[in-house]
PDB file of N, CA and C in Angstrom:
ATOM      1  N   UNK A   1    -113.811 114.983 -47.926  1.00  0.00           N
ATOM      2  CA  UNK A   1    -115.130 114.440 -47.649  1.00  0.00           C
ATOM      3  C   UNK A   1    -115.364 114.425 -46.144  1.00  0.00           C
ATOM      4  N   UNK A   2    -116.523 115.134 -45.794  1.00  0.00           N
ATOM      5  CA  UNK A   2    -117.077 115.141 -44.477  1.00  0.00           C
ATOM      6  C   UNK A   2    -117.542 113.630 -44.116  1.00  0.00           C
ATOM      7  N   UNK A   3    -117.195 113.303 -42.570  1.00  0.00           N
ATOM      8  CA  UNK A   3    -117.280 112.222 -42.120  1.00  0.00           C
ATOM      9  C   UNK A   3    -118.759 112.210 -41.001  1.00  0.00           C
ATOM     10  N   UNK A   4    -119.640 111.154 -41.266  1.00  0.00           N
ATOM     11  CA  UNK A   4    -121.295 111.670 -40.797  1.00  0.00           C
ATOM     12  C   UNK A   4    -120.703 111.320 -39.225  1.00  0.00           C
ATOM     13  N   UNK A   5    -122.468 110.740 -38.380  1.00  0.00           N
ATOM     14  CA  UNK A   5    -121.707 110.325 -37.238  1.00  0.00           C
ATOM     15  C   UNK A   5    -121.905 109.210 -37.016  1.00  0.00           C
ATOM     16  N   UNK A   6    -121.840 108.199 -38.177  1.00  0.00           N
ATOM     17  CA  UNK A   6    -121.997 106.818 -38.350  1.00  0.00           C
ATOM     18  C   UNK A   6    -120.993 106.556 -38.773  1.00  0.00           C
ATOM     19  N   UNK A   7    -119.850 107.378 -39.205  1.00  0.00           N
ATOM     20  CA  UNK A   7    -118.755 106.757 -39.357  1.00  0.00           C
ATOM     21  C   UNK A   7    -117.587 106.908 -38.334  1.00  0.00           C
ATOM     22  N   UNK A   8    -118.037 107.588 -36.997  1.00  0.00           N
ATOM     23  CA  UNK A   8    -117.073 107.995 -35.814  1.00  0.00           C
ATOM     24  C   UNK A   8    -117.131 106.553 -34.909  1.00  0.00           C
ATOM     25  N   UNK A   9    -115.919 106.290 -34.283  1.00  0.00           N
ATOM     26  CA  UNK A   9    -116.183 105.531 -33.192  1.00  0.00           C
ATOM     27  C   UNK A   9    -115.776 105.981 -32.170  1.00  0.00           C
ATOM     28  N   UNK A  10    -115.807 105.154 -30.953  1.00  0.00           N
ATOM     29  CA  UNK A  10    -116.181 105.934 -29.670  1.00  0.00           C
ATOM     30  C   UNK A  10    -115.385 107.043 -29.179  1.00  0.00           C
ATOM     31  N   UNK A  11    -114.103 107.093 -29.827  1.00  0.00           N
ATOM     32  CA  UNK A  11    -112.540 107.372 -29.298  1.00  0.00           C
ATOM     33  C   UNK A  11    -113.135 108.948 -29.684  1.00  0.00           C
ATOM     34  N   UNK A  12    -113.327 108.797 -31.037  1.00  0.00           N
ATOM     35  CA  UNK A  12    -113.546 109.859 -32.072  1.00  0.00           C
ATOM     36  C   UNK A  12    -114.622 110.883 -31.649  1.00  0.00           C
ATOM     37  N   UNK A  13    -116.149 109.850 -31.092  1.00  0.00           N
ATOM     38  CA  UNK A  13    -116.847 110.929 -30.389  1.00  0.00           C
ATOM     39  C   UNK A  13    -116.688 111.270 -29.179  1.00  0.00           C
ATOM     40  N   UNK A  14    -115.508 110.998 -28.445  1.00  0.00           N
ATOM     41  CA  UNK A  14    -115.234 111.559 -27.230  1.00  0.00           C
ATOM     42  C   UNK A  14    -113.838 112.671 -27.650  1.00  0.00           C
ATOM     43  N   UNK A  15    -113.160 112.968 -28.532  1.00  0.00           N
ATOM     44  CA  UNK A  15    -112.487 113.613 -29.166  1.00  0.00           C
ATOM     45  C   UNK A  15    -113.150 115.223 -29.427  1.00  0.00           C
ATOM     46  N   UNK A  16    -114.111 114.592 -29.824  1.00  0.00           N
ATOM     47  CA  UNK A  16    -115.228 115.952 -30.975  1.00  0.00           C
ATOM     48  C   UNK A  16    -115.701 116.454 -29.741  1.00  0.00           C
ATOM     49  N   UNK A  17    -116.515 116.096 -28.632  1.00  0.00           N
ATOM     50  CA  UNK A  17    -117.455 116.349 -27.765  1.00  0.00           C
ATOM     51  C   UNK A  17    -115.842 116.869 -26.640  1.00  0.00           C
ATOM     52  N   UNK A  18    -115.161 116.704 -26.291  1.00  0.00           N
ATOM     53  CA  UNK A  18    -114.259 117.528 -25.829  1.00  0.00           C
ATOM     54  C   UNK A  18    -113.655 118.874 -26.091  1.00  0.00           C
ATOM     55  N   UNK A  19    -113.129 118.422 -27.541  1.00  0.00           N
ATOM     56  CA  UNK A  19    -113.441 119.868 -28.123  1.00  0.00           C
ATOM     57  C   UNK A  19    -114.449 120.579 -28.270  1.00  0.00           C
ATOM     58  N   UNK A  20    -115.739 119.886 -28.057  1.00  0.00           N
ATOM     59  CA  UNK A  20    -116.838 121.026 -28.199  1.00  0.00           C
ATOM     60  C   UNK A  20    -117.098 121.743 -26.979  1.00  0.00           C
ATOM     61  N   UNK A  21    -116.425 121.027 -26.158  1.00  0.00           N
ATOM     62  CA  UNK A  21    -116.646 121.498 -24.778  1.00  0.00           C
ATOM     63  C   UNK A  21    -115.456 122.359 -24.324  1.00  0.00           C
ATOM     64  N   UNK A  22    -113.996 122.344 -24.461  1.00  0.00           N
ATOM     65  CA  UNK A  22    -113.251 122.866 -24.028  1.00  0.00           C
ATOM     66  C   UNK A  22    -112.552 123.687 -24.892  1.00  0.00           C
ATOM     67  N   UNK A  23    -112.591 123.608 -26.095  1.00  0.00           N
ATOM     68  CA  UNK A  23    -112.360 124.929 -27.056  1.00  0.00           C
ATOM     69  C   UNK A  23    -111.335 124.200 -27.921  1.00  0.00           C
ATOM     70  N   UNK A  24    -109.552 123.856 -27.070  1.00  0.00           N
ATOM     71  CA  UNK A  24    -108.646 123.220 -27.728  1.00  0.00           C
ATOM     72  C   UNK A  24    -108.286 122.255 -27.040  1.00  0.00           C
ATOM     73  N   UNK A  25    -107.451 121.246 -27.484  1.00  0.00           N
ATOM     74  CA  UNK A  25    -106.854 120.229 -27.167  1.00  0.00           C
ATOM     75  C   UNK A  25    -105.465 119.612 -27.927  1.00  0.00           C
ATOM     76  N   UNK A  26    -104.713 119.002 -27.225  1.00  0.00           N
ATOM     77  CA  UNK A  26    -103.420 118.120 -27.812  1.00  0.00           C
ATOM     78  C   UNK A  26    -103.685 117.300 -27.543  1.00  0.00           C
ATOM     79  N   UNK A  27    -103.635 115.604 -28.685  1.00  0.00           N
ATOM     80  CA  UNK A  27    -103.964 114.588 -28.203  1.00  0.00           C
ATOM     81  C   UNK A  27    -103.226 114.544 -26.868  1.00  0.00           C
ATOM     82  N   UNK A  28    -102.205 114.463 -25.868  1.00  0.00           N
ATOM     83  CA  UNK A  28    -101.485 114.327 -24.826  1.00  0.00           C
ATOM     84  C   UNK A  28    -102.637 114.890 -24.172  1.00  0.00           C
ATOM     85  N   UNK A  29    -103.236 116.383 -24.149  1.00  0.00           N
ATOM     86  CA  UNK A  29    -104.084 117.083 -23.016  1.00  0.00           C
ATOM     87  C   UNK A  29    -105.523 116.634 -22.996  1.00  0.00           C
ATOM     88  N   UNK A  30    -105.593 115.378 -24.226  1.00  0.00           N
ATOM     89  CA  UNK A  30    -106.737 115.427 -24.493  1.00  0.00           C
ATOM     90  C   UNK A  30    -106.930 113.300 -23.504  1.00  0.00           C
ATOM     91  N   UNK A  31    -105.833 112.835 -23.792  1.00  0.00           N
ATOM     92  CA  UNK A  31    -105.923 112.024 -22.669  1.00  0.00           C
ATOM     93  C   UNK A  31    -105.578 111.903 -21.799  1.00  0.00           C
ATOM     94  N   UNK A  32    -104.780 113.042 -20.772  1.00  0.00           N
ATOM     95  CA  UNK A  32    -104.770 113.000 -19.321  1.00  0.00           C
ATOM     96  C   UNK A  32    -106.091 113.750 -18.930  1.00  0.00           C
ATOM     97  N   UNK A  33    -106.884 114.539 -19.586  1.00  0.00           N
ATOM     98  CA  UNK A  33    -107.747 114.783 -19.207  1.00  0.00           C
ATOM     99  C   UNK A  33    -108.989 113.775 -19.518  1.00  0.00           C
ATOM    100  N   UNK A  34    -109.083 113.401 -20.288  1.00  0.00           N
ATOM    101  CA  UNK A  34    -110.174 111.951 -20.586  1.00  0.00           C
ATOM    102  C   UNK A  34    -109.585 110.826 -19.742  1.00  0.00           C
ATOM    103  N   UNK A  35    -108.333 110.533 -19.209  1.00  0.00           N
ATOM    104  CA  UNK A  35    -108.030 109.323 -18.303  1.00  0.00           C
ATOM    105  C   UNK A  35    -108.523 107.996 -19.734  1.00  0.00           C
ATOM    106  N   UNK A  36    -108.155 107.948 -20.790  1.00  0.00           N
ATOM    107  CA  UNK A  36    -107.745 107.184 -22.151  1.00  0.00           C
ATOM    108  C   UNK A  36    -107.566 106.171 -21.674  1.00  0.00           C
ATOM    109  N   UNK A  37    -107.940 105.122 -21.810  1.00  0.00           N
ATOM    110  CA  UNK A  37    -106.980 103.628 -22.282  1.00  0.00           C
ATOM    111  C   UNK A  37    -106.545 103.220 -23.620  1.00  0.00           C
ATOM    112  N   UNK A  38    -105.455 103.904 -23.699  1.00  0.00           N
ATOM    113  CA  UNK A  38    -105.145 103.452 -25.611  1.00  0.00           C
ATOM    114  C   UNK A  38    -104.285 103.787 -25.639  1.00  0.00           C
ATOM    115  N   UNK A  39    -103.191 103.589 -26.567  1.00  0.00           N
ATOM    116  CA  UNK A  39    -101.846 104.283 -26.838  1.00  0.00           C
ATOM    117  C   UNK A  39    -102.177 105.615 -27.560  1.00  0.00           C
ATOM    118  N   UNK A  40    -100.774 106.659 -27.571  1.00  0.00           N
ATOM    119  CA  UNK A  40    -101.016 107.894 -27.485  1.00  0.00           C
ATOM    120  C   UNK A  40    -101.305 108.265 -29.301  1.00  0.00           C
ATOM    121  N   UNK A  41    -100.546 107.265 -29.575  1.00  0.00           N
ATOM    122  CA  UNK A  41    -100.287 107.072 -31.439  1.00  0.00           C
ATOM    123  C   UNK A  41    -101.586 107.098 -31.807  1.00  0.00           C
ATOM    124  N   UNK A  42    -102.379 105.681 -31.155  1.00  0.00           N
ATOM    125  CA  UNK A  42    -103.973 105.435 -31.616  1.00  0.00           C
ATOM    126  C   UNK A  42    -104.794 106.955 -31.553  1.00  0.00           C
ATOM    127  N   UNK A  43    -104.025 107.597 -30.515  1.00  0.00           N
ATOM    128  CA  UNK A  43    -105.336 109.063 -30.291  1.00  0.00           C
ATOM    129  C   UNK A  43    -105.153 109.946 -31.410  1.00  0.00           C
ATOM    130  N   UNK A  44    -103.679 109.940 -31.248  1.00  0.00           N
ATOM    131  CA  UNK A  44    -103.142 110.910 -32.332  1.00  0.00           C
ATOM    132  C   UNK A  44    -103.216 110.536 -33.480  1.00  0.00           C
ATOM    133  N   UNK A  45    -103.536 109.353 -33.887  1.00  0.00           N
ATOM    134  CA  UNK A  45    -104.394 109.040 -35.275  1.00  0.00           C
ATOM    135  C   UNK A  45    -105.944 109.216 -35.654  1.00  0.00           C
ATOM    136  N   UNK A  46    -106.377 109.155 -34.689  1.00  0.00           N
ATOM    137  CA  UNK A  46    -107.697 109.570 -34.378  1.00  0.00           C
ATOM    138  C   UNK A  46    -107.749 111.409 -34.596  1.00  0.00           C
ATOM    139  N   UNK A  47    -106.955 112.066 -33.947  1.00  0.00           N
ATOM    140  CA  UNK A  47    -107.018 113.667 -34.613  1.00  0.00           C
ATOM    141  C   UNK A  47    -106.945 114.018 -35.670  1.00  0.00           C
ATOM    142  N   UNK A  48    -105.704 113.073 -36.227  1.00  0.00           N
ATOM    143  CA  UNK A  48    -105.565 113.089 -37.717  1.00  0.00           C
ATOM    144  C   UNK A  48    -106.571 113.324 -38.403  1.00  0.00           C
ATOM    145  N   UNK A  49    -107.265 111.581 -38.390  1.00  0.00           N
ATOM    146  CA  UNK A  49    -108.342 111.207 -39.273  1.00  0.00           C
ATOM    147  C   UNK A  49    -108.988 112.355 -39.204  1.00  0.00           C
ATOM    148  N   UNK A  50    -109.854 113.245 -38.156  1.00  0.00           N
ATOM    149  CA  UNK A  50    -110.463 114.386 -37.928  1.00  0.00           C
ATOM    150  C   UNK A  50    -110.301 115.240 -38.389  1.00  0.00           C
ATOM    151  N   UNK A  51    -109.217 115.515 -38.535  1.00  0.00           N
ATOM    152  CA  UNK A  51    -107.983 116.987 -39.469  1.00  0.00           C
ATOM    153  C   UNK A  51    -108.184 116.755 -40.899  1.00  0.00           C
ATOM    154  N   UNK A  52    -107.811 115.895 -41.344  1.00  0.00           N
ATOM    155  CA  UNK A  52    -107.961 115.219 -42.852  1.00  0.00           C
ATOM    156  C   UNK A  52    -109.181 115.326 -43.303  1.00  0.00           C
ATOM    157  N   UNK A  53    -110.059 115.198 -42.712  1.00  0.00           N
ATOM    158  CA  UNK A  53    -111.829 115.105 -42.778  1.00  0.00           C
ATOM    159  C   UNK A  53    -112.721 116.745 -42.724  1.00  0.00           C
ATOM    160  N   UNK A  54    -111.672 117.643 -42.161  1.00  0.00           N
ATOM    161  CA  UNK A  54    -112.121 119.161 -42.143  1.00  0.00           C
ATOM    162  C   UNK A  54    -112.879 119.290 -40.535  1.00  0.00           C
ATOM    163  N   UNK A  55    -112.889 118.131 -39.812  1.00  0.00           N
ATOM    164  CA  UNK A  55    -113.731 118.068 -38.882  1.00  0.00           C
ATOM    165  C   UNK A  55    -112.881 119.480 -37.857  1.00  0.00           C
ATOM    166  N   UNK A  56    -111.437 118.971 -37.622  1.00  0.00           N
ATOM    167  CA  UNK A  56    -111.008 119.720 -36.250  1.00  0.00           C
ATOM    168  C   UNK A  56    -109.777 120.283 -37.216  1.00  0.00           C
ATOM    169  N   UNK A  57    -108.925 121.418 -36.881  1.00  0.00           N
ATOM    170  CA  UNK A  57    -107.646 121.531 -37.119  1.00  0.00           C
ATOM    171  C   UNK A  57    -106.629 122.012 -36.332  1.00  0.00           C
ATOM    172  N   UNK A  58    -105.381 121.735 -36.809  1.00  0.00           N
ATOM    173  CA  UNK A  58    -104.461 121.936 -36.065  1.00  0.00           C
ATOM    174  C   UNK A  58    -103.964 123.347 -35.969  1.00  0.00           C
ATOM    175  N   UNK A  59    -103.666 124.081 -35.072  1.00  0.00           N
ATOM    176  CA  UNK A  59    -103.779 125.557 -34.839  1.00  0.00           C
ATOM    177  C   UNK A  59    -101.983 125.933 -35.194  1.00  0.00           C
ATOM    178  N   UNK A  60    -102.038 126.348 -36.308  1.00  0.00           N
ATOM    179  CA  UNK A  60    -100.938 126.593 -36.314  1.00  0.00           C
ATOM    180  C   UNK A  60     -99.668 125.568 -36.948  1.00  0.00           C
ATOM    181  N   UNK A  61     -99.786 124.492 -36.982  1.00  0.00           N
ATOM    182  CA  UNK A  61     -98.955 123.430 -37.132  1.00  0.00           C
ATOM    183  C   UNK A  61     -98.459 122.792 -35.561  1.00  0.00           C
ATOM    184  N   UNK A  62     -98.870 123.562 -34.411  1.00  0.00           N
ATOM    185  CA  UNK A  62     -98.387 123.237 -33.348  1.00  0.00           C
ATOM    186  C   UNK A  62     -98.773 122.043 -32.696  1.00  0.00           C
ATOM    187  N   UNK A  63    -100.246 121.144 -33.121  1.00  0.00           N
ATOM    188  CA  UNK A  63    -100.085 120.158 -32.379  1.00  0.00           C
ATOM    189  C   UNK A  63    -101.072 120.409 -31.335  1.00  0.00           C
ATOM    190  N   UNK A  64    -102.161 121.435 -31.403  1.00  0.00           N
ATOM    191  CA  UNK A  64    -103.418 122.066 -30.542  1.00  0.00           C
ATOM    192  C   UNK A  64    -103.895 122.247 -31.892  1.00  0.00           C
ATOM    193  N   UNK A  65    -105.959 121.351 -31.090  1.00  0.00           N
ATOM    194  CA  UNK A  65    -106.631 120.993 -32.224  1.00  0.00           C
ATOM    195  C   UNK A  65    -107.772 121.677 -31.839  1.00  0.00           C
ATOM    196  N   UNK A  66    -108.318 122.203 -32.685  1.00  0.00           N
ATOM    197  CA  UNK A  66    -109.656 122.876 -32.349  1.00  0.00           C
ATOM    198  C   UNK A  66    -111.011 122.769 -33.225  1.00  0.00           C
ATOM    199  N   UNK A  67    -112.330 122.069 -32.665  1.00  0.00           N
ATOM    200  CA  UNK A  67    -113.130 121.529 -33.763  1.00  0.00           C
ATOM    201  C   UNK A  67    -113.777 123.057 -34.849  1.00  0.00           C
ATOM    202  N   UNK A  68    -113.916 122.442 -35.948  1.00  0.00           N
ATOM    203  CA  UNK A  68    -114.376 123.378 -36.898  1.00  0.00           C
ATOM    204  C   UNK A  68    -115.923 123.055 -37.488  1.00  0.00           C
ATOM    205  N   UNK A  69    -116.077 121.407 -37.317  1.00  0.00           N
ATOM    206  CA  UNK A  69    -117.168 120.719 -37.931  1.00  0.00           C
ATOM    207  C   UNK A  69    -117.331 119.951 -37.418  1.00  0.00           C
ATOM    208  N   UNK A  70    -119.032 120.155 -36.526  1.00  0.00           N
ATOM    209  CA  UNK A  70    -119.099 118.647 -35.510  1.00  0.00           C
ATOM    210  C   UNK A  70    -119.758 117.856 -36.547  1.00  0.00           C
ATOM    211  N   UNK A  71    -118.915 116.443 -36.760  1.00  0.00           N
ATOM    212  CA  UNK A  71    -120.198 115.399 -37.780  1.00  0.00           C
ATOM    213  C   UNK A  71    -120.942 114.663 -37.281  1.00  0.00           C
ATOM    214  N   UNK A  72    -120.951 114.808 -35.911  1.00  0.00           N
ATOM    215  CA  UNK A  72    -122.437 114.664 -35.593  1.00  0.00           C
ATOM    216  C   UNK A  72    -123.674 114.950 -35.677  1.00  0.00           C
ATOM    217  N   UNK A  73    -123.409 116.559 -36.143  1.00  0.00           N
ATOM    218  CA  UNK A  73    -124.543 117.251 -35.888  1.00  0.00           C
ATOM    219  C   UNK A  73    -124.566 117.487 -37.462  1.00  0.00           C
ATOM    220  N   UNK A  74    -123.639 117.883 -38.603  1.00  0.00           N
ATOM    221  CA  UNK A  74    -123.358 118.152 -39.928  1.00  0.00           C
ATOM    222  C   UNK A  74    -123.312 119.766 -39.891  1.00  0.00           C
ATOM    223  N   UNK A  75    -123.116 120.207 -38.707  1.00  0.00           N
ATOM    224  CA  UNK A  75    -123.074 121.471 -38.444  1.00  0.00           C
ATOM    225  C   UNK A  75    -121.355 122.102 -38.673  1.00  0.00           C
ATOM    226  N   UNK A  76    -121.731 123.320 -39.320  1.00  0.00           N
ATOM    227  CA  UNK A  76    -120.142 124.117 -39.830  1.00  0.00           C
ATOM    228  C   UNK A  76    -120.377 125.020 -38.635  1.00  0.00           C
ATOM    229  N   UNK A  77    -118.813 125.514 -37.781  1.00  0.00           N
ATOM    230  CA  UNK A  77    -118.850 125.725 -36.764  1.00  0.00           C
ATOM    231  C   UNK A  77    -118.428 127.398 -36.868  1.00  0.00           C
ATOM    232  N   UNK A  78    -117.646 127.549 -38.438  1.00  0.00           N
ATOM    233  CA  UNK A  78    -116.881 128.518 -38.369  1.00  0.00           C
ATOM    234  C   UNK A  78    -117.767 129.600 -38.848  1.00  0.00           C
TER     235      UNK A  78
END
């Protein structure tokens, strides 16, 4: 089940809107470059949730995430 953008919070739309902007990300590359206040677990649960949802996926199994479905917009990317 696709997640709208009433069900994202802030972490989540700064997650999506990074990837929409920079192509890929690892939660790690994704908060030294956002300068995060949160633990790294909280982010990396936050990709999850995203992954699980069809929103972003993980490239490979490696741990680099790349969005597929912004639910902000309800737009399919692929």
């Amino acid at each position: 089940m696709s997640l709208t953008a009433d069900d994202l919070n802030d972490l989540d739309e700064k997650i999506v809107e990074y990837l929409a902007t920079k192509g890929r990300a690892s939660p790690t590359l994704f908060m030294r470059a956002e300068d995060v206040d949160t633990s790294r677990q909280w982010v990396s649960s936050r990709f999850t949730r995203l992954a699980e949802h069809g929103h972003i996926r993980d490239l490979y199994d490696t741990g680099v995430y790349e969005l597929v479905a912004d639910p902000r917009e309800g737009s399919n990317l692929e």
